[in-house]
N, C-alpha and C. Protein backbone atom coordinates (compact mmCIF):
# COMPACT_ATOMS: atom_id res chain seq x y z
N UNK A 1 -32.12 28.17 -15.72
CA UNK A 1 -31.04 28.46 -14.79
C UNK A 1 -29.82 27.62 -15.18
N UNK A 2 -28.59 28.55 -15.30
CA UNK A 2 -27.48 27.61 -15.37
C UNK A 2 -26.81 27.22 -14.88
N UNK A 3 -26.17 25.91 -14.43
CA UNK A 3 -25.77 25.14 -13.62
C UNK A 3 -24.04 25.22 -13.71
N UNK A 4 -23.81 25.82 -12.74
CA UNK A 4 -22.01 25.60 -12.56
C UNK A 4 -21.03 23.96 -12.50
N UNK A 5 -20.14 24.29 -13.08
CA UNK A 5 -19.62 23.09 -12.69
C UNK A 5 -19.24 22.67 -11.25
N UNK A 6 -19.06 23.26 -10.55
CA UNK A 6 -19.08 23.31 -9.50
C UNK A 6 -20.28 22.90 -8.53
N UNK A 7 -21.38 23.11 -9.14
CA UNK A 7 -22.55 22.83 -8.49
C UNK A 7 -23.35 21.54 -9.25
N UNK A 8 -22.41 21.11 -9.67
CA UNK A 8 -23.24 19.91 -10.35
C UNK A 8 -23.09 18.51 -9.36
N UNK A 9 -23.79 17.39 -9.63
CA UNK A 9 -23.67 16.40 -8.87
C UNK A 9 -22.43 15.84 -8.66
N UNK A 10 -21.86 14.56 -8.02
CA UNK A 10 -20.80 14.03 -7.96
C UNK A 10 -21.31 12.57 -8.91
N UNK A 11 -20.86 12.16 -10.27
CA UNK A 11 -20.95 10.76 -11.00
C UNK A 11 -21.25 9.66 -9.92
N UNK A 12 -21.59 8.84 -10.29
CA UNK A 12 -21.09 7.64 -9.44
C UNK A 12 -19.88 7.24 -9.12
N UNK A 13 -19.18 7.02 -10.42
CA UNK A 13 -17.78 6.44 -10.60
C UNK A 13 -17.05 7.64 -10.05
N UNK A 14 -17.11 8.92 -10.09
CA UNK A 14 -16.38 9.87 -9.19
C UNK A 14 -16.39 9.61 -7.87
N UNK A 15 -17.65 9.27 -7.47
CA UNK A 15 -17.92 8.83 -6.00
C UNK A 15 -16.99 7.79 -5.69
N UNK A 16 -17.12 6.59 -6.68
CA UNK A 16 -16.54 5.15 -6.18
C UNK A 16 -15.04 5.30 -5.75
N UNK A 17 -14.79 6.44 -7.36
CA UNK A 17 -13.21 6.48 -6.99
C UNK A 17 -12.77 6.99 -5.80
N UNK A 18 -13.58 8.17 -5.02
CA UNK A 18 -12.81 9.00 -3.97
C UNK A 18 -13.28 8.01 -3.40
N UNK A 19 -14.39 7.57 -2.77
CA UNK A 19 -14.20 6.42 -1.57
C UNK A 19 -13.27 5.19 -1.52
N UNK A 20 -13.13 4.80 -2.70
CA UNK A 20 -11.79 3.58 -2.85
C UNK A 20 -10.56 4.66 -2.82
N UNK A 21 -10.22 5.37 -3.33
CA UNK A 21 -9.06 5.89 -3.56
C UNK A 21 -8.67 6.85 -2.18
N UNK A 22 -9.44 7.53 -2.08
CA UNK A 22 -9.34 8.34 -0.88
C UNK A 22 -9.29 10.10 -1.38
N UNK A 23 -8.81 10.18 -2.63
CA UNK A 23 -9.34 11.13 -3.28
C UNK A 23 -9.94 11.78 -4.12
N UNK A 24 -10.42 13.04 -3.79
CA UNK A 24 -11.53 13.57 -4.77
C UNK A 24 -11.07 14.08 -6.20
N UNK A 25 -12.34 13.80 -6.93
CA UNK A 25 -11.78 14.57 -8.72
C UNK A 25 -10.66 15.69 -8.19
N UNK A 26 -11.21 16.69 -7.71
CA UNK A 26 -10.60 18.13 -7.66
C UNK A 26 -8.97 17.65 -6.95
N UNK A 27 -8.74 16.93 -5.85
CA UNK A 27 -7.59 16.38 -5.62
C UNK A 27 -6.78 15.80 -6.51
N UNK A 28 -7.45 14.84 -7.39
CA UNK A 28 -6.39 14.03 -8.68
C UNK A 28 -6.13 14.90 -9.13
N UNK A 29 -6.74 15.64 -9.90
CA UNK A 29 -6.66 17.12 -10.55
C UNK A 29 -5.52 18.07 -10.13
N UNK A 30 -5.93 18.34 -8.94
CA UNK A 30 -4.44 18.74 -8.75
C UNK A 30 -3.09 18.14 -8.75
N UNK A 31 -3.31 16.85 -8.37
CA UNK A 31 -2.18 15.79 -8.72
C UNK A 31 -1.54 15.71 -9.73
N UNK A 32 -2.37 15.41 -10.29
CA UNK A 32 -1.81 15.37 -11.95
C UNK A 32 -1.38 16.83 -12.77
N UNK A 33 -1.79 17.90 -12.69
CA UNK A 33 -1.64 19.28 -13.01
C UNK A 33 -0.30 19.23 -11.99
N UNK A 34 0.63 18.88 -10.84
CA UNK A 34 0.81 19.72 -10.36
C UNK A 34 2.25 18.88 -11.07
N UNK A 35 1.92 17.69 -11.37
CA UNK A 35 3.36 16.51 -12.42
C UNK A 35 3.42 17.21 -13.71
N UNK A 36 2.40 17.66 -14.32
CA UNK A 36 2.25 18.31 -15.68
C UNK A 36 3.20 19.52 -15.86
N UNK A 37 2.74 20.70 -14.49
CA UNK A 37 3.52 21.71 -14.61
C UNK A 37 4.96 21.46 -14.28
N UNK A 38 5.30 20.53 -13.48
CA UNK A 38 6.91 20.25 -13.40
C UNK A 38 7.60 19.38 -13.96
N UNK A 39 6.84 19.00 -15.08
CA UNK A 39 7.56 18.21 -16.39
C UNK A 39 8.89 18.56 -17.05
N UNK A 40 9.56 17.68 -17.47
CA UNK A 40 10.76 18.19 -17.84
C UNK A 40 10.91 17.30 -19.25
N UNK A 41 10.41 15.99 -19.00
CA UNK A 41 10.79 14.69 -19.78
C UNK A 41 9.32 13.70 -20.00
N UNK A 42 9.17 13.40 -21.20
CA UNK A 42 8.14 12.97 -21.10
C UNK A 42 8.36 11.61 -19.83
N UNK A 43 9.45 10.91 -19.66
CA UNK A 43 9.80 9.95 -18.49
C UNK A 43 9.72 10.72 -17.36
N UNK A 44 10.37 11.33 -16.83
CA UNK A 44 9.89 12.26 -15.60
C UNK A 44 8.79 12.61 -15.68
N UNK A 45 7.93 12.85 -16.39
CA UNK A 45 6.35 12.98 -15.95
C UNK A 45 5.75 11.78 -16.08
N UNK A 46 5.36 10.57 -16.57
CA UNK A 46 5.32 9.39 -16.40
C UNK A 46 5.87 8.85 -15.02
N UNK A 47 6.87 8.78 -14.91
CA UNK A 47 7.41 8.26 -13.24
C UNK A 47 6.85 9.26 -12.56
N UNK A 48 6.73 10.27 -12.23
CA UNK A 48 5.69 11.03 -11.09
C UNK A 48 3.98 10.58 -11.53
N UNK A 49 3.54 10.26 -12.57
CA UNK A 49 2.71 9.60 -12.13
C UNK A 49 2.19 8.29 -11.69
N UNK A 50 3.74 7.23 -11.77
CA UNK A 50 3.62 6.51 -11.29
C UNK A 50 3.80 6.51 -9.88
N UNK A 51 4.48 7.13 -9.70
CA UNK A 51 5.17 7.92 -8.20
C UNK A 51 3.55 7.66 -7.29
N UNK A 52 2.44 8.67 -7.89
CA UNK A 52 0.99 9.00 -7.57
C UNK A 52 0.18 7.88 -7.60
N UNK A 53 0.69 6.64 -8.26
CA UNK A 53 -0.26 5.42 -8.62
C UNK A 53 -0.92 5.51 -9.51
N UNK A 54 -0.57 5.69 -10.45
CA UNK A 54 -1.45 5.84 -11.28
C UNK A 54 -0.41 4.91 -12.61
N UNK A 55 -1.18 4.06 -14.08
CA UNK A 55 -0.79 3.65 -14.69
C UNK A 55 -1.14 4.48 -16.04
N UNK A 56 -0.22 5.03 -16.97
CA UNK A 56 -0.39 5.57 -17.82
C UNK A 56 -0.51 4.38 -19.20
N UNK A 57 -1.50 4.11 -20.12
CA UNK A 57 -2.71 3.60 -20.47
C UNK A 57 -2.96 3.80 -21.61
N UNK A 58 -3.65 3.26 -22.27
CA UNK A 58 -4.35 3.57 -23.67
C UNK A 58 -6.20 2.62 -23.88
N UNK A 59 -6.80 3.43 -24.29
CA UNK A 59 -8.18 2.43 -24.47
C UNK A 59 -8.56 3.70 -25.83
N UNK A 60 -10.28 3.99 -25.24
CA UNK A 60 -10.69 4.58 -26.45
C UNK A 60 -9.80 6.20 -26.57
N UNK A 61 -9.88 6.75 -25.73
CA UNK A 61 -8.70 7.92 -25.56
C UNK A 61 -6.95 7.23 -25.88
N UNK A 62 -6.43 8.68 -26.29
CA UNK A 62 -5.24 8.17 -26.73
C UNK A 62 -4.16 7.72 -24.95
N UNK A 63 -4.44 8.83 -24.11
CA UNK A 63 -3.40 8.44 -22.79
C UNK A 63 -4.66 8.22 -21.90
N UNK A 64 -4.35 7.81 -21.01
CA UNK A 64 -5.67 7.51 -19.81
C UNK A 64 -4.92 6.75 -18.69
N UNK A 65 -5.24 7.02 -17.90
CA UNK A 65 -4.33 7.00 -16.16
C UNK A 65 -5.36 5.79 -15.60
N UNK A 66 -5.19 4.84 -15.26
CA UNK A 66 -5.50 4.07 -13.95
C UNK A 66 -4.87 3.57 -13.13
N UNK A 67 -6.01 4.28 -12.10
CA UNK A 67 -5.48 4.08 -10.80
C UNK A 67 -5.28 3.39 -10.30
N UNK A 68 -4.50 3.20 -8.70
CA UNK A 68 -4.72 1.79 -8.05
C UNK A 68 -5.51 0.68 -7.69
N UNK A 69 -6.77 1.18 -7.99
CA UNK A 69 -8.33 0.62 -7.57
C UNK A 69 -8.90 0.28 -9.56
N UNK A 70 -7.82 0.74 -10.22
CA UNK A 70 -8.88 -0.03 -11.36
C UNK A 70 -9.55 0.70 -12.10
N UNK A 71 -9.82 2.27 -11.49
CA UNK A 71 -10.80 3.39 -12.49
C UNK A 71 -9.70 4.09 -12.76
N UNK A 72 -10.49 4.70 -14.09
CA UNK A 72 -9.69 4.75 -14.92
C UNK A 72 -9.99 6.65 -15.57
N UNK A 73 -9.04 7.71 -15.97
CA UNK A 73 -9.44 8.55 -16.55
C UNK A 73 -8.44 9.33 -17.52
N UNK A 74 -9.24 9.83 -18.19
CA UNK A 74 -8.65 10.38 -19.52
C UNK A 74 -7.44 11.47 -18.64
N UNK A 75 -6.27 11.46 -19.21
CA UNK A 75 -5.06 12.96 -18.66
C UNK A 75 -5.23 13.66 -19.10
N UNK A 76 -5.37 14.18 -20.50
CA UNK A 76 -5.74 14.94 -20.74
C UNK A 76 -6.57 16.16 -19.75
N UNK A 77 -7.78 15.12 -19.27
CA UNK A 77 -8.91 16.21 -18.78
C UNK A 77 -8.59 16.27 -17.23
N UNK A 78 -7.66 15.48 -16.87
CA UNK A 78 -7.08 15.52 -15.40
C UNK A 78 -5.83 16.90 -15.26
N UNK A 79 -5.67 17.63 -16.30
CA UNK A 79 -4.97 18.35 -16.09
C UNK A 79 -5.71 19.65 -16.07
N UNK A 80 -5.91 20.30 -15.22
CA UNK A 80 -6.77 21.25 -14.78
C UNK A 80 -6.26 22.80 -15.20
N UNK A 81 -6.00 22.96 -16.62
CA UNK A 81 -5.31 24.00 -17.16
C UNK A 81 -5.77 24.27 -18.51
N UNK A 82 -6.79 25.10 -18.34
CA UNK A 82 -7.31 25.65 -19.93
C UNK A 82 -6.46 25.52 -20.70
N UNK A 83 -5.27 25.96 -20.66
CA UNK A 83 -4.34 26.19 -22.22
C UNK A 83 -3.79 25.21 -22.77
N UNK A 84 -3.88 23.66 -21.69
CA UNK A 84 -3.28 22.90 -22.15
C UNK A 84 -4.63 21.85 -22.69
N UNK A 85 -4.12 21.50 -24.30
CA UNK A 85 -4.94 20.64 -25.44
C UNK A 85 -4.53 19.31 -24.98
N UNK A 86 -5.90 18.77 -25.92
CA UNK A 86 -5.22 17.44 -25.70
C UNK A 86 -4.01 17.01 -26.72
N UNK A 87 -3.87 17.44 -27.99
CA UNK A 87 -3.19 17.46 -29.10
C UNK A 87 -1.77 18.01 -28.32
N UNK A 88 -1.66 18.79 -27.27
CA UNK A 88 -0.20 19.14 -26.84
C UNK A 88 0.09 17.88 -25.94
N UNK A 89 -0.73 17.14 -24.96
CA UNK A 89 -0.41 16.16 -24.18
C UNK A 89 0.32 14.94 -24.88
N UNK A 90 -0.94 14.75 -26.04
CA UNK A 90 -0.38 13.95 -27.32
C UNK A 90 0.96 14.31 -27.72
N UNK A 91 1.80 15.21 -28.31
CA UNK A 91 2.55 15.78 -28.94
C UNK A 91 3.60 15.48 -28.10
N UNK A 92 3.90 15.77 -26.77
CA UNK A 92 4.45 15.84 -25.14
C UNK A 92 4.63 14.24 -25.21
N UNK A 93 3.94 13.23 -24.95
CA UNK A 93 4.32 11.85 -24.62
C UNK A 93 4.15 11.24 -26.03
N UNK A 94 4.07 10.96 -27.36
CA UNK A 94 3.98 10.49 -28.04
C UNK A 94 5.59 9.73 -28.88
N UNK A 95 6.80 10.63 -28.51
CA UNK A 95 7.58 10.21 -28.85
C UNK A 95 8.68 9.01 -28.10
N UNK A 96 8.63 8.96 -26.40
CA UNK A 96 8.75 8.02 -25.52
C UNK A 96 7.40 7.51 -24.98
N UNK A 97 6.29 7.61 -25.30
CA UNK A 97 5.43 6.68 -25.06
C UNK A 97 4.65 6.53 -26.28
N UNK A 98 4.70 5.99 -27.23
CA UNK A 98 3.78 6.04 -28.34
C UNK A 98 2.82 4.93 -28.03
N UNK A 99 1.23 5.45 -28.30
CA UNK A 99 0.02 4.85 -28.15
C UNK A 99 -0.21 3.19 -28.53
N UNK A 100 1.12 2.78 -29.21
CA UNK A 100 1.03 1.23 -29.43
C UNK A 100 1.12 0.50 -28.39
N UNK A 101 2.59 1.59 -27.87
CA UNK A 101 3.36 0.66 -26.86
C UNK A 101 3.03 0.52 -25.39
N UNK A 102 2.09 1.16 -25.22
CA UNK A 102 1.18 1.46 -23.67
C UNK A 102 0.00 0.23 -23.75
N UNK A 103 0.01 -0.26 -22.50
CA UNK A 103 -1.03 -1.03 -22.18
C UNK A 103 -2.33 -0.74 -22.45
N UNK A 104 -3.04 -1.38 -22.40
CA UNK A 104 -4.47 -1.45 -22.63
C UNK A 104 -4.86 -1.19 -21.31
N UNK A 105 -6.52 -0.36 -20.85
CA UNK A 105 -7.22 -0.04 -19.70
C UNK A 105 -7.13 -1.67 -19.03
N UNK A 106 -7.84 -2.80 -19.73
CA UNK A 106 -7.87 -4.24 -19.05
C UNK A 106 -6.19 -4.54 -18.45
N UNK A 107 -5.73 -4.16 -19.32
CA UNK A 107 -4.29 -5.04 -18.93
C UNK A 107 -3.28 -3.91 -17.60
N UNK A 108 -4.02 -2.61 -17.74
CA UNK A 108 -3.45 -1.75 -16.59
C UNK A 108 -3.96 -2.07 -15.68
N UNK A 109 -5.49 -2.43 -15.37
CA UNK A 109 -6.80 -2.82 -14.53
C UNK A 109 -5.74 -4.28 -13.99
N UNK A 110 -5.65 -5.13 -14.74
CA UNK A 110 -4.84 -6.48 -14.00
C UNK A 110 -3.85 -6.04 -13.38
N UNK A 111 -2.83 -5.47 -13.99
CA UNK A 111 -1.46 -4.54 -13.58
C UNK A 111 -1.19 -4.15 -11.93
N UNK A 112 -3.04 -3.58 -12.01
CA UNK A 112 -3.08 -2.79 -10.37
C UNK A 112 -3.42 -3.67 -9.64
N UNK A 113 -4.57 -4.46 -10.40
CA UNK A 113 -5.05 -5.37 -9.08
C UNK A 113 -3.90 -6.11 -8.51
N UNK A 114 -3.03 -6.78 -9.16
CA UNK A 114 -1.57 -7.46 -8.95
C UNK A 114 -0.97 -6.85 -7.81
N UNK A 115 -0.50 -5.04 -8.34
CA UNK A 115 -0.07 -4.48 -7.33
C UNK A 115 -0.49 -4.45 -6.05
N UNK A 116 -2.22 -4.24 -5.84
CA UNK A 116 -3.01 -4.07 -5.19
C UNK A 116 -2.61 -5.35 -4.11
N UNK A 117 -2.59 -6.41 -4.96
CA UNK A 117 -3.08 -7.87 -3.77
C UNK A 117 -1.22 -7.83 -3.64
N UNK A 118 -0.50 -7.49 -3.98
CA UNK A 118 0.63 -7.79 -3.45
C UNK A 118 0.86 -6.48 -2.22
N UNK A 119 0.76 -5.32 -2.39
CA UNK A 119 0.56 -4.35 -1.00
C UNK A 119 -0.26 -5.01 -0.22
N UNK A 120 -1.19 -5.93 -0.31
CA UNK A 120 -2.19 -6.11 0.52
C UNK A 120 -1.38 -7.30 1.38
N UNK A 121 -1.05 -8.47 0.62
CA UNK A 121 0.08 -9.65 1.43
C UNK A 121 1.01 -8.61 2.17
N UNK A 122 1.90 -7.81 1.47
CA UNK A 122 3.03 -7.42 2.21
C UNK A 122 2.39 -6.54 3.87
N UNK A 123 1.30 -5.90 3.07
CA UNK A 123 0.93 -5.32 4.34
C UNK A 123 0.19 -6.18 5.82
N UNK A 124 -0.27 -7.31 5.22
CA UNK A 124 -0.84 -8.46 6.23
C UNK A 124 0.70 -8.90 6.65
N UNK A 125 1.49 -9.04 6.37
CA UNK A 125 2.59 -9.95 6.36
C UNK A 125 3.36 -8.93 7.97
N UNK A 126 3.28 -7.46 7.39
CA UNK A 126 3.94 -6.20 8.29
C UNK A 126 3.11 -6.75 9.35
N UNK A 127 1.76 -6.66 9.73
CA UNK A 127 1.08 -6.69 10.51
C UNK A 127 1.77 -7.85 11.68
N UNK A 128 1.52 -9.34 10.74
CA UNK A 128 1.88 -10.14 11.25
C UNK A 128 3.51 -10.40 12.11
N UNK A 129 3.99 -9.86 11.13
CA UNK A 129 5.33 -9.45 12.19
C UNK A 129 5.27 -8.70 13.23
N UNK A 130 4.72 -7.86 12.95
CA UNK A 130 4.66 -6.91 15.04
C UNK A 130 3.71 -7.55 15.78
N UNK A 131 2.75 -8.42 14.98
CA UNK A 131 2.29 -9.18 15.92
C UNK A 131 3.03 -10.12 16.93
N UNK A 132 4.17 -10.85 15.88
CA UNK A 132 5.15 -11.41 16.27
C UNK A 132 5.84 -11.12 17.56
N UNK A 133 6.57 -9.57 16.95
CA UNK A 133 7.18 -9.09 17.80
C UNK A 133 6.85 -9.09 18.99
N UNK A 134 5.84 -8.34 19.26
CA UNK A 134 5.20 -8.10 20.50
C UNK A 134 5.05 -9.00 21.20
N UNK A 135 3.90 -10.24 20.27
CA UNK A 135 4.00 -11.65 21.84
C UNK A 135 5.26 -11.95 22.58
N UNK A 136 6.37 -12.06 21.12
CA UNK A 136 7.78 -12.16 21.83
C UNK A 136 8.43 -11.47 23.06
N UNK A 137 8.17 -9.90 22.61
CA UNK A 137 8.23 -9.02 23.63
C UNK A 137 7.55 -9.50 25.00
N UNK A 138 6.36 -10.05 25.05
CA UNK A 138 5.97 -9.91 25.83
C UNK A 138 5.55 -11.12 26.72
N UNK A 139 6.38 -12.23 25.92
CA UNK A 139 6.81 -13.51 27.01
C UNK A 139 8.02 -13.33 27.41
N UNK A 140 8.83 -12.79 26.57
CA UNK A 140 10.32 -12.22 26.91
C UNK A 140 10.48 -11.34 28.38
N UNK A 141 9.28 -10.69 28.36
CA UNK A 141 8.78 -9.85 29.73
C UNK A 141 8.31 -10.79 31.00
N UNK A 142 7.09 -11.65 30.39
CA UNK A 142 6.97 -12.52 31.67
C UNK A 142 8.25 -13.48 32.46
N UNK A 143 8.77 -14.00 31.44
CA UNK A 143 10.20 -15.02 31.73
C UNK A 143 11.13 -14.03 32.51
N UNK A 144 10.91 -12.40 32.35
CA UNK A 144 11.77 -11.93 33.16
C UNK A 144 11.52 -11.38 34.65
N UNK A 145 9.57 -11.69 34.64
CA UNK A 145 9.40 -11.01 35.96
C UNK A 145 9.08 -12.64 36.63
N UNK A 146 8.90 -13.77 36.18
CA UNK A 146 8.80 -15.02 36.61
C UNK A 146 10.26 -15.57 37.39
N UNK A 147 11.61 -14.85 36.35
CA UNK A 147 12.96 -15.35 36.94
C UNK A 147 13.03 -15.66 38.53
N UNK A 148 12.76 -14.76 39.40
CA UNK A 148 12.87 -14.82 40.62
C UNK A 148 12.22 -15.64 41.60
N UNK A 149 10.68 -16.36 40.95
CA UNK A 149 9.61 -17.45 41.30
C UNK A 149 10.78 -19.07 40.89
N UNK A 150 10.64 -18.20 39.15
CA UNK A 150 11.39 -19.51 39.01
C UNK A 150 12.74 -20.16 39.88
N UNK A 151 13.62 -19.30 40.07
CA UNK A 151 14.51 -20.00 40.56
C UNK A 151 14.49 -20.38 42.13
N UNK A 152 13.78 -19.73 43.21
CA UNK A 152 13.15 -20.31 44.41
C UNK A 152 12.15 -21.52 44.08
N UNK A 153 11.62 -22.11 43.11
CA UNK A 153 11.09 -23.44 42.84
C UNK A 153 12.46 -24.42 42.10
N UNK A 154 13.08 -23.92 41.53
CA UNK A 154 14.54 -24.74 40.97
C UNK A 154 14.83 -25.11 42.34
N UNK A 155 15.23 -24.06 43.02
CA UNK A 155 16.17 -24.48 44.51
C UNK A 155 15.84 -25.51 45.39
N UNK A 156 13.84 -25.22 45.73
CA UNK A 156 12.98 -26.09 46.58
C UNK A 156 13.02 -27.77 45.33
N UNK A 157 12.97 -27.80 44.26
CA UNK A 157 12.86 -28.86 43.51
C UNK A 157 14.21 -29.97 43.85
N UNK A 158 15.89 -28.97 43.85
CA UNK A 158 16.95 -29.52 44.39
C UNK A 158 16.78 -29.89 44.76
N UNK A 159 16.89 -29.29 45.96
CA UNK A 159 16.66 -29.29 47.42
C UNK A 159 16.12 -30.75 47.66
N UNK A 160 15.01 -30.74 47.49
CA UNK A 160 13.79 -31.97 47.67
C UNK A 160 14.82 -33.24 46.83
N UNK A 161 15.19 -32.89 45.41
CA UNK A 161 16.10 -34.25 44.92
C UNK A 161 16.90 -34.62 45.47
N UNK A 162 17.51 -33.60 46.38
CA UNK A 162 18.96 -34.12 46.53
C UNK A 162 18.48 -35.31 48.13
N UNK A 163 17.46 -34.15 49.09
CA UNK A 163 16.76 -35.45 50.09
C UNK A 163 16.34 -36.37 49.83
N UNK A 164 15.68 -36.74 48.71
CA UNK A 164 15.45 -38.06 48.35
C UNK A 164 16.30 -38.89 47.92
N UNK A 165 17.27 -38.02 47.10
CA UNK A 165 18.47 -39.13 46.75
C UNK A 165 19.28 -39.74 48.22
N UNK A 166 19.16 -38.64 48.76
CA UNK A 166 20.13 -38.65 50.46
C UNK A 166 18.97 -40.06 51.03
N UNK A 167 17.73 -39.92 51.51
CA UNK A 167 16.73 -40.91 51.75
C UNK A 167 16.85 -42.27 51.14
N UNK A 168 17.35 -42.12 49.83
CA UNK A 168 17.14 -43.58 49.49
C UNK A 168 18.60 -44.51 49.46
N UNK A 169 19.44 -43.40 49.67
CA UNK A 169 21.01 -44.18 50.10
C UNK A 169 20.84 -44.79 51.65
N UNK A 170 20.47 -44.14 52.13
CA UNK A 170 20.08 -44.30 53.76
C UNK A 170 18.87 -45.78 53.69
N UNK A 171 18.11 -45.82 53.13
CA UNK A 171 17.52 -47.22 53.00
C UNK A 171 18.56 -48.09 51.96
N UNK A 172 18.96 -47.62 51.11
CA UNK A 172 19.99 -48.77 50.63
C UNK A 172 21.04 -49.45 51.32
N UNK A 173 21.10 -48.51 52.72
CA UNK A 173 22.13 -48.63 53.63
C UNK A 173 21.91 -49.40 54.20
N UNK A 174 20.43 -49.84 54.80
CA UNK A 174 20.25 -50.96 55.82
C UNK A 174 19.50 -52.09 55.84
């Protein structure tokens, strides 16, 4: 019996990626096919896939994309279009990206994690500001429903100083 591609298992590392990444092969796939077909420049297709997160790469394949999480896959086979070779992808980025001048899978892998832990500060950092905000907001709120306590204890506090000051002139008096 022959087995469809479609009906075949999901890899591991396919797995890892959609659960870290959030999307599936068939999703990147379209991702990347959909930068391919609206290519104009080998730089305009490069920046839309950086656009997507993705780092365009070199290891044992000549181009290879990693992602934000660190896995890594051939473009070539991410482009979900029979007619297109890998020898045309080659041909397409080879003259503004030539295979020297592209990072290595390790050094794209550091690249992201970098990115990675710096979205991750900025995004703790966002957090921490509306955290901010809000307590602010929301002593800013009490101090305004307290105003009216507070200043009937200001008055009674006077009040009371000014009799004692009045009290102790009156014994200084006699």
């Amino acid at each position: 019996v022959e087995r469809t591609k479609k009906s075949r298992q999901m890899s591991l590392y396919n797995k890892r990626q959609e659960d870290l990444g959030g999307l599936s092969l068939e999703q990147r796939k379209a991702q990347v096919t959909a930068a391919w077909e609206r290519r104009d420049t080998p730089r305009a297709f490069v920046r839309s896939l950086e656009d997507m997160g993705y780092i365009l790469s070199t290891g044992n394949r000549d181009y290879v994309l990693v992602d934000r999480h660190g896995h890594m896959n051939s473009l070539p086979k991410l482009i979900d279009d029979k007619k297109v070779r890998t020898k045309e992808v080659r041909e397409f980025l080879a003259q503004d990206f030539p295979k020297d001048s592209l990072p290595s899978v390790d050094e794209a892998r550091a690249l992201a994690a970098a990115h990675r832990a710096a979205m991750e500060l900025f995004s703790k950092s966002e957090e921490r500001a509306a955290r901010e905000a809000k307590e602010q907001q929301r002593r800013e709120e009490l101090q305004r429903k307290q105003q009216p306590r507070r200043q009937a204890v200001e008055l009674e506090a006077m009040a009371l100083t000014e009799r004692q000051r009045h009290v102790r002139h009156q014994h200084s008096d006699q």
